[in-house]
Protein backbone atom coordinates (compact mmCIF):
# COMPACT_ATOMS: atom_id res chain seq x y z
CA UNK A 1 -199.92 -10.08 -214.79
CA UNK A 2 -196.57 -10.18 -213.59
CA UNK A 3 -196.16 -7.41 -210.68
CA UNK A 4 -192.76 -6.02 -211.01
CA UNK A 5 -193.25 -3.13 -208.14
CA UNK A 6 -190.85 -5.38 -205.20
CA UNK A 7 -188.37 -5.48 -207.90
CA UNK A 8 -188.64 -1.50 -208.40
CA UNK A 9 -188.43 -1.04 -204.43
CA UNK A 10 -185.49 -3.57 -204.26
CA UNK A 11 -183.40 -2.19 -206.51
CA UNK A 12 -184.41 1.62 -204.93
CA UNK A 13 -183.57 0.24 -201.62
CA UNK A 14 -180.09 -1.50 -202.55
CA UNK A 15 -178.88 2.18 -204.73
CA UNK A 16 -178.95 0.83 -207.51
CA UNK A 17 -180.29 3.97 -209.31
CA UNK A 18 -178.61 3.50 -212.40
CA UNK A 19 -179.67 -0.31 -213.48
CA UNK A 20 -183.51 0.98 -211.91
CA UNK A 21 -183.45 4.12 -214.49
CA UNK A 22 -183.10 1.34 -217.29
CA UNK A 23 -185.29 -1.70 -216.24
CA UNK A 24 -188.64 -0.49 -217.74
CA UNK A 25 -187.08 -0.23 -221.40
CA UNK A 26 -185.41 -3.93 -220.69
CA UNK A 27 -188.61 -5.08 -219.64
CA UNK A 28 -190.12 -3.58 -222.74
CA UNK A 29 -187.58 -5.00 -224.80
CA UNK A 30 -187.33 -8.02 -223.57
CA UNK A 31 -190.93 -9.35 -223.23
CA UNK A 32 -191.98 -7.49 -226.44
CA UNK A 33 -194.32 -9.83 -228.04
CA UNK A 34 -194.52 -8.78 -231.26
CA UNK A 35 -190.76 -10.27 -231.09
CA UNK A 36 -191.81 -13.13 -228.95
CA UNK A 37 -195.42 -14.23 -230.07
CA UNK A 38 -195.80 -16.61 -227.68
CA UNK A 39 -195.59 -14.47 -224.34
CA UNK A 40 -198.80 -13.69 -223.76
CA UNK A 41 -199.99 -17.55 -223.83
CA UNK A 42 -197.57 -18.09 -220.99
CA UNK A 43 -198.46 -15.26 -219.13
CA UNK A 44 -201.94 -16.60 -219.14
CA UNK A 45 -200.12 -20.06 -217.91
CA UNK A 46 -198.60 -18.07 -214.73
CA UNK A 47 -202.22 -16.47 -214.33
CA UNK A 48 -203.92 -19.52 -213.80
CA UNK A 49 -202.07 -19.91 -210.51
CA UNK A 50 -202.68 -19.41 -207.02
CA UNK A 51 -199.86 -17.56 -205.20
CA UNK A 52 -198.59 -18.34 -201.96
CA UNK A 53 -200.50 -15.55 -200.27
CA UNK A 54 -203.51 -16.93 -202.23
CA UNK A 55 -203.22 -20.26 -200.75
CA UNK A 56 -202.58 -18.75 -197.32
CA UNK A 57 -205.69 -16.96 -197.43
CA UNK A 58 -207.12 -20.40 -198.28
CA UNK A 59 -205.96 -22.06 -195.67
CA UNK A 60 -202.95 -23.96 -196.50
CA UNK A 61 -199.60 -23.45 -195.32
CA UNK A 62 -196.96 -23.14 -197.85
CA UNK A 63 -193.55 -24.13 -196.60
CA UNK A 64 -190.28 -24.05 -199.49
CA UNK A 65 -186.88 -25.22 -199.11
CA UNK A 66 -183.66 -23.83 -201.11
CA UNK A 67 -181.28 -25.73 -199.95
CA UNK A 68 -181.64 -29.16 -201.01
CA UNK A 69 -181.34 -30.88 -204.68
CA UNK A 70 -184.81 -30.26 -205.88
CA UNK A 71 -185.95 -26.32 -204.79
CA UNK A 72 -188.73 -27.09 -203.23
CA UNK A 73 -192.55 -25.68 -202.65
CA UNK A 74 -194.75 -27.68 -201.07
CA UNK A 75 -198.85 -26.69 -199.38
CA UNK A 76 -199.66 -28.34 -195.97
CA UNK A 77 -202.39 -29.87 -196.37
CA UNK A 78 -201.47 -31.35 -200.22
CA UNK A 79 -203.53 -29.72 -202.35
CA UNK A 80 -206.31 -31.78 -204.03
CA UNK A 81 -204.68 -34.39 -206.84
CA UNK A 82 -206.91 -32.75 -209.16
CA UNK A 83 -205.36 -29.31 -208.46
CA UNK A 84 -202.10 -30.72 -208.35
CA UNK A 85 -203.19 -32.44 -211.94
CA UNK A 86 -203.53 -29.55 -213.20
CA UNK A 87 -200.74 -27.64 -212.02
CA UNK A 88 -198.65 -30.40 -213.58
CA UNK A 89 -200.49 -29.70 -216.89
CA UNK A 90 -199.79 -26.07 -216.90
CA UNK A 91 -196.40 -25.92 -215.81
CA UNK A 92 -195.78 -28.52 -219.14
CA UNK A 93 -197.05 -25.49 -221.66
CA UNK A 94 -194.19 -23.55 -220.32
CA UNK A 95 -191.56 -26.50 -221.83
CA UNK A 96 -188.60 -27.14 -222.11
CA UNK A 97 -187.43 -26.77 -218.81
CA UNK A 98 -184.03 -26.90 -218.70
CA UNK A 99 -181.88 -26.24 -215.26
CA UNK A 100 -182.84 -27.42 -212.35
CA UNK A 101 -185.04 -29.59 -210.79
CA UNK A 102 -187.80 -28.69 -208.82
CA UNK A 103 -190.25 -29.89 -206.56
CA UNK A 104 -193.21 -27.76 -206.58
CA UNK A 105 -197.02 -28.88 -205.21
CA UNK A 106 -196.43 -32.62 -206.07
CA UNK A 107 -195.02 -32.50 -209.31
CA UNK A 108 -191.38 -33.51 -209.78
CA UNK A 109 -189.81 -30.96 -212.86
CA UNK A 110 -186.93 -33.21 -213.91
CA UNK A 111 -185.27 -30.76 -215.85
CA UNK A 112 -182.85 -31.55 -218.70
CA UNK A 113 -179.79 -30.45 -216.85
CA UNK A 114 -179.11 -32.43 -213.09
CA UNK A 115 -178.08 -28.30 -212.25
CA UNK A 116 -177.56 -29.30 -208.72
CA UNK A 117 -174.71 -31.67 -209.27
CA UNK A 118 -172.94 -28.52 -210.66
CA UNK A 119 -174.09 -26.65 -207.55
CA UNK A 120 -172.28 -29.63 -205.58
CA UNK A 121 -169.50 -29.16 -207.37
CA UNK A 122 -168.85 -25.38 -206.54
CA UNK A 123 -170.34 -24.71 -203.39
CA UNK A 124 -167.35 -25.85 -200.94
CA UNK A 125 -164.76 -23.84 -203.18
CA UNK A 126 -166.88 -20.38 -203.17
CA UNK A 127 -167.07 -17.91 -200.31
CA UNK A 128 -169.78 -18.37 -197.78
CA UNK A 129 -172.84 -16.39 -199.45
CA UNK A 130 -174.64 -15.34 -196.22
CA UNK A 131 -175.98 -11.71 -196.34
CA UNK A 132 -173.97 -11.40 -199.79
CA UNK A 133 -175.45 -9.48 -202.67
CA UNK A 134 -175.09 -12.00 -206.11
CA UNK A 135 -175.40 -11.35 -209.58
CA UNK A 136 -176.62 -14.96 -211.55
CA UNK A 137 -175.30 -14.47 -215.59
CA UNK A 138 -176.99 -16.55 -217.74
CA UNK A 139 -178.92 -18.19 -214.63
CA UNK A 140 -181.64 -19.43 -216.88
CA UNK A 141 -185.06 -20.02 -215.43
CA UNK A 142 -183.39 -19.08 -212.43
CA UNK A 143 -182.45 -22.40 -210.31
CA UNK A 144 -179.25 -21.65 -208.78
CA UNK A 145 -180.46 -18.40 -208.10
CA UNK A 146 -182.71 -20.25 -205.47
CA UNK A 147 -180.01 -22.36 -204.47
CA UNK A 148 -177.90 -18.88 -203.58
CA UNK A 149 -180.89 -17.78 -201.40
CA UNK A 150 -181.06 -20.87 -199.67
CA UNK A 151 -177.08 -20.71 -199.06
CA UNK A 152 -177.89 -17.12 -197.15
CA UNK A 153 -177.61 -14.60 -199.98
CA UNK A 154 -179.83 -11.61 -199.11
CA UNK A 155 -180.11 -10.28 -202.54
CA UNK A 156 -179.47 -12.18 -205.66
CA UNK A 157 -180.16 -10.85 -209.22
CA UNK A 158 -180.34 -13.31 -212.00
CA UNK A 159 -180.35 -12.46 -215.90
CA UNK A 160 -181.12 -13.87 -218.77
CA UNK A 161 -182.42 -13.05 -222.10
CA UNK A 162 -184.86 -15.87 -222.95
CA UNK A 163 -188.35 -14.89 -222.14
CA UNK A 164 -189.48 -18.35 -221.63
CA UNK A 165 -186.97 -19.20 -218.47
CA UNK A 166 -188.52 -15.20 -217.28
CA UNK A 167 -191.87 -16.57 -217.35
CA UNK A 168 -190.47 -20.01 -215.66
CA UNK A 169 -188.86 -18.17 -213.25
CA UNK A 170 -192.12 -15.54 -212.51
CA UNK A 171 -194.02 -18.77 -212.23
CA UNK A 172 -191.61 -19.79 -209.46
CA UNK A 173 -191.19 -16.85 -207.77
CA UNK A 174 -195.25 -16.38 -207.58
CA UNK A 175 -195.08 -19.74 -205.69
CA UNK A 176 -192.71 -19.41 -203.47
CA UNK A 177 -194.42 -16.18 -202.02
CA UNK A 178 -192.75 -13.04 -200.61
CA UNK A 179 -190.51 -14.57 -197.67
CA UNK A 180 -187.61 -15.97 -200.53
CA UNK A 181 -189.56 -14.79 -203.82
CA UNK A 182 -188.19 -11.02 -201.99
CA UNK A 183 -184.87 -11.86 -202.28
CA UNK A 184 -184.66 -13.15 -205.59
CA UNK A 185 -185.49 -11.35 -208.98
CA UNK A 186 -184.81 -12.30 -212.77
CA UNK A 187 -184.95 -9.31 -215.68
CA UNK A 188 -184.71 -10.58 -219.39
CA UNK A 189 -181.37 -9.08 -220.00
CA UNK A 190 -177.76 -10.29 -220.87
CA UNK A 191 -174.81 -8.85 -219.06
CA UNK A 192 -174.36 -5.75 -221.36
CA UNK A 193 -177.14 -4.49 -220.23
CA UNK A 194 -176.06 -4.12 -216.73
CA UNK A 195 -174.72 -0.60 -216.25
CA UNK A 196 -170.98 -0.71 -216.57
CA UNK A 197 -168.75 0.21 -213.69
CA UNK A 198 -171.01 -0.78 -211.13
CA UNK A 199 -169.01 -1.88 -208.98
CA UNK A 200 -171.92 -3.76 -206.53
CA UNK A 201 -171.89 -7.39 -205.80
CA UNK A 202 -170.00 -9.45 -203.56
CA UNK A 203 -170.01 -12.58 -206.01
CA UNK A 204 -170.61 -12.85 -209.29
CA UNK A 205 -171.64 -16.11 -211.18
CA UNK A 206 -170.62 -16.67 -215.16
CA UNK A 207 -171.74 -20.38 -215.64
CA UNK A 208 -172.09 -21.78 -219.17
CA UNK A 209 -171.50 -18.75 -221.09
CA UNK A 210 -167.94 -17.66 -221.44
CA UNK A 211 -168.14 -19.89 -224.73
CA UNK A 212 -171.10 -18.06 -226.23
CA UNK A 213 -169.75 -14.89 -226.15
CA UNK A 214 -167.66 -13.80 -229.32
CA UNK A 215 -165.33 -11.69 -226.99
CA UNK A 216 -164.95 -13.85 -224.04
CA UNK A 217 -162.11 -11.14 -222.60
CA UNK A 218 -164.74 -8.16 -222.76
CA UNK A 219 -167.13 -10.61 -221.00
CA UNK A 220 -164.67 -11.23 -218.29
CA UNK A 221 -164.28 -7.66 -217.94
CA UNK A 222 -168.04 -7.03 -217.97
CA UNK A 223 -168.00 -9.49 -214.82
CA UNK A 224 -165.48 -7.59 -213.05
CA UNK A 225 -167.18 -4.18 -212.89
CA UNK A 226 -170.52 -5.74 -212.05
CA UNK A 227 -168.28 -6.68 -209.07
CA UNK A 228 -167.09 -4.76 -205.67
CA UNK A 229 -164.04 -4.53 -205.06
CA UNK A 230 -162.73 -7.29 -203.36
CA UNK A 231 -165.66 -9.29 -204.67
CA UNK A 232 -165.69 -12.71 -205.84
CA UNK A 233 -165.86 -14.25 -209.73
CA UNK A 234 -167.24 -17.54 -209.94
CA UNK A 235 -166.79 -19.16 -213.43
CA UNK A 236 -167.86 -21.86 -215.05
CA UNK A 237 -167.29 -22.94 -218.71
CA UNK A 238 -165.78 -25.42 -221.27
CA UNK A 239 -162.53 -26.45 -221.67
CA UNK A 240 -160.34 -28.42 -223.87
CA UNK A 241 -157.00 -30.14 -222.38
CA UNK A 242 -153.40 -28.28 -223.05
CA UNK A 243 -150.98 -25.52 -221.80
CA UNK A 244 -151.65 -21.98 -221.35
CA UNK A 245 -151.78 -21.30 -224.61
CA UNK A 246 -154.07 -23.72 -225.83
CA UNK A 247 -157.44 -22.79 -227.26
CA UNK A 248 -160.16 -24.59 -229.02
CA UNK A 249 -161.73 -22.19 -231.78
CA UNK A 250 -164.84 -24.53 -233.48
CA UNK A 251 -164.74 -24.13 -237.46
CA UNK A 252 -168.57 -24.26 -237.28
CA UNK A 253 -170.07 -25.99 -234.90
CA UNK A 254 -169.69 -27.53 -231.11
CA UNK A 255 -171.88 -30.71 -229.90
CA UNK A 256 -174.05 -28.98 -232.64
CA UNK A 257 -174.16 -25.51 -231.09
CA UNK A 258 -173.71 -22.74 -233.74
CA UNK A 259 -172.75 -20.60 -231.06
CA UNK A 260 -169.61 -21.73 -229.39
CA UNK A 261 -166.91 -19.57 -230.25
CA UNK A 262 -163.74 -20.43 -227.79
CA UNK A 263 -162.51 -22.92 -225.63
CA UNK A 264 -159.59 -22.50 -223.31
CA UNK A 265 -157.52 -24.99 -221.42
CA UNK A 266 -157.77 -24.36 -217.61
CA UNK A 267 -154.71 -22.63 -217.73
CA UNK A 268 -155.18 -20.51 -220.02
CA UNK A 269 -158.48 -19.55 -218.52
CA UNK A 270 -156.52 -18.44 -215.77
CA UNK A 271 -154.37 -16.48 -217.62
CA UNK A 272 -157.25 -14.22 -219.26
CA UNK A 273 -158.65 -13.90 -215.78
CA UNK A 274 -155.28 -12.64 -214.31
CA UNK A 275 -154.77 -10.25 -217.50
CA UNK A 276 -157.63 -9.05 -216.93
CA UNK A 277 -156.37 -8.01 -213.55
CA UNK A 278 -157.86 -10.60 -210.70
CA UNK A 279 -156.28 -11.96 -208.78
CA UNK A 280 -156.14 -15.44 -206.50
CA UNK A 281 -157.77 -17.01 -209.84
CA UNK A 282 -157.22 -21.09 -208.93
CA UNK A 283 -159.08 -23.53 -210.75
CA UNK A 284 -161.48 -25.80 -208.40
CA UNK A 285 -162.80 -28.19 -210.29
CA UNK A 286 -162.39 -30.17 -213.65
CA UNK A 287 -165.18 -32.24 -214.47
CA UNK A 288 -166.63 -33.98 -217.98
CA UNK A 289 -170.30 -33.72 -218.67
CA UNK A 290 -171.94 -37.01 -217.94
CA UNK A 291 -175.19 -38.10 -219.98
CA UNK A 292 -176.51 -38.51 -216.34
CA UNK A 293 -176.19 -34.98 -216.18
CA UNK A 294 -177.00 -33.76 -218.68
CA UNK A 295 -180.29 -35.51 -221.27
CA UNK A 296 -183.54 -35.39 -222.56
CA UNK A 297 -186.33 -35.72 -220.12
CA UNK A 298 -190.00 -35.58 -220.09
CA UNK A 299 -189.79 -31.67 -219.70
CA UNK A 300 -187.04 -31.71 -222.11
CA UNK A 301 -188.17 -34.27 -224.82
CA UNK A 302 -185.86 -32.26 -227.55
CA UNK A 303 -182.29 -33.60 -227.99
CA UNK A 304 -179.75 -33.64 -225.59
CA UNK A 305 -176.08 -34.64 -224.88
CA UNK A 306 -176.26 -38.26 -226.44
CA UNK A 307 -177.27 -36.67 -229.56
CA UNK A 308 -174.16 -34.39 -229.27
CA UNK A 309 -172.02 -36.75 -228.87
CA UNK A 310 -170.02 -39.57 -231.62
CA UNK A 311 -171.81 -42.60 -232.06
CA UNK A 312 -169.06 -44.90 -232.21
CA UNK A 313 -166.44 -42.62 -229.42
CA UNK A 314 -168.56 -40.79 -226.55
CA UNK A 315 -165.74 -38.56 -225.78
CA UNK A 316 -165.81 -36.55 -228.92
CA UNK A 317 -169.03 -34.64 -230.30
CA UNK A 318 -170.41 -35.44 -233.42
CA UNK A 319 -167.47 -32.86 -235.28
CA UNK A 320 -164.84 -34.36 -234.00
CA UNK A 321 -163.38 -32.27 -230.83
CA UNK A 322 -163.31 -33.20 -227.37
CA UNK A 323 -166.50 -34.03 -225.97
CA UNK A 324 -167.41 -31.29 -222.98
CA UNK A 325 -165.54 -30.57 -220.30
CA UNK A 326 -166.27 -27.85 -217.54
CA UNK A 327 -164.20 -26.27 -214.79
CA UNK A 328 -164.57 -24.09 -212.25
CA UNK A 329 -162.70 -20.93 -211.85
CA UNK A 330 -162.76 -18.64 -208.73
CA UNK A 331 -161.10 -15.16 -208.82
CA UNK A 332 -161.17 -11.53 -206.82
CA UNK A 333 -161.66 -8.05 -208.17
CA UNK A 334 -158.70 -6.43 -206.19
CA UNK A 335 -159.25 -3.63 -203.38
């Protein structure tokens, strides 16, 4: 069973008594499995695990490594190719896996989204994360929340409310043991449910889900309490070309997603972001999602980009519109 007490202390220790008074319902809610019936086989996936401390006691040493492409976890000696066999087998009844990829004891996870290109993208543009507190939105199973640690962060919170990329992420985090796994934790929420005016973390990530939300300027205010003041925004969603005023608003679908509601241009991205009062919002990056980047893989063997895409002209989706396009958007909560 997943042991959430150095997520109870953590959040004790860092003040945050408000969000702690309300994790046990979220956890409730969001790993209820009458709602989700397929929890408790997963759980029994994560089970059949050794932890690092397990393997420790073993006698292997069990080194990891944040900060490079593929989050690493590795035993010294390998473990047995018949453990590592299975591992590989176990970890594929938790599929799809879809940001990442990792390395862990031997097997390569070669996730359906190359998430570290995106990492590349951003990490030269955003302030230096060392000893910095982050809040991951949408973070998935949980990958660039590793990537954060690994860039310094001492505390990083991701969210998200899929309970299969919690149970991804558990899995991960029982691995990695409690030198990084202490700095990093993952609650099946979405960002309503973090208490409002909290007014906590240095930087903030929003990456892929400004275009889910049906009131993207609420979402951008969300962000902004979650943050100190002076704290940072990092931002990442789709765009469409045009002027400030430009927005894409799908009829139905987008690259067959039922729920993509708005797409700015750049500018006026920046726009919402100042009238929503930050300030030194720039725009670091424009770049168009790649099939390289983004496909099916053999821990994502459902559709992917390609399948999103026109047939006959790869830069429009199968509707019609623009084919995707993401930038990067930094901005500050003011002092």
């Amino acid at each position: 069973m997943i042991n959430y007490a150095p997520l109870y202390q953590k959040f004790a220790e860092e003040g945050l008594t408000r969000w702690l008074a309300r994790i046990p319902e979220q956890l409730e809610h969001g790993l209820d499995s009458k709602r989700y019936s397929d929890l408790p086989g997963w759980q029994r996936v994560v089970d059949k695990f050794s932890s690092a401390e397990e393997l420790t006691e073993q006698g292997y040493q069990v080194t990891t490594d944040l900060d490079r492409s593929a989050v690493l976890i590795k035993a010294s000696p390998a473990l047995p190719e018949s453990e590592q066999a299975k591992y590989r087998n176990l970890m594929k009844k938790l599929m799809p896996w879809r940001k990442g990829p990792f390395e862990i004891h031997g097997t390569h996870i070669d996730t359906e989204w190359r998430s570290d290109w995106k990492w590349d993208r951003l990490a030269e543009f955003v302030a230096p994360l060392h000893n910095r507190r982050v809040l991951d939105v949408g973070c998935g199973s949980g990958y660039h929340c590793w990537r954060m640690a690994g860039a310094g962060a001492r505390f990083v919170v991701g969210i998200d409310p899929s309970p299969r990329f919690h149970i991804q992420f558990q899995l991960v985090r029982k691995l990695m043991g409690q030198a990084d796994g202490n700095k990093v934790f993952h609650l099946p929420v979405g960002i309503e449910d973090v208490p409002p005016e909290l007014d906590y973390f240095d930087t903030v990530f929003s990456m892929g889900v400004l275009y889910h939300r049906r009131s993207p300027i609420d979402h951008l205010y969300q962000l902004k309490e979650a943050l100190r003041p002076g704290g940072e925004l990092v931002l990442e969603t789709l765009v469409v070309d045009g002027d400030a005023q430009q927005v894409l608003v799908p009829t139905d679908r987008y690259a067959m997603m039922n729920n993509v509601w708005y797409l700015p241009s750049p500018d006026a991205l920046v726009l919402w972001l100042e009238k929503c009062g930050f300030v030194n919002v720039r725009v670091v990056d424009i770049s168009v999602t790649s099939l390289e980047e983004q496909r099916s893989t053999e821990w994502m063997s459902y559709q992917s980009l390609k399948d999103f895409l026109d047939p006959q002209d790869p830069t429009k989706t199968v509707e019609g519109y623009p084919a995707p396009k993401r930038a990067v958007v930094l901005a500050e909560r003011p002092y």
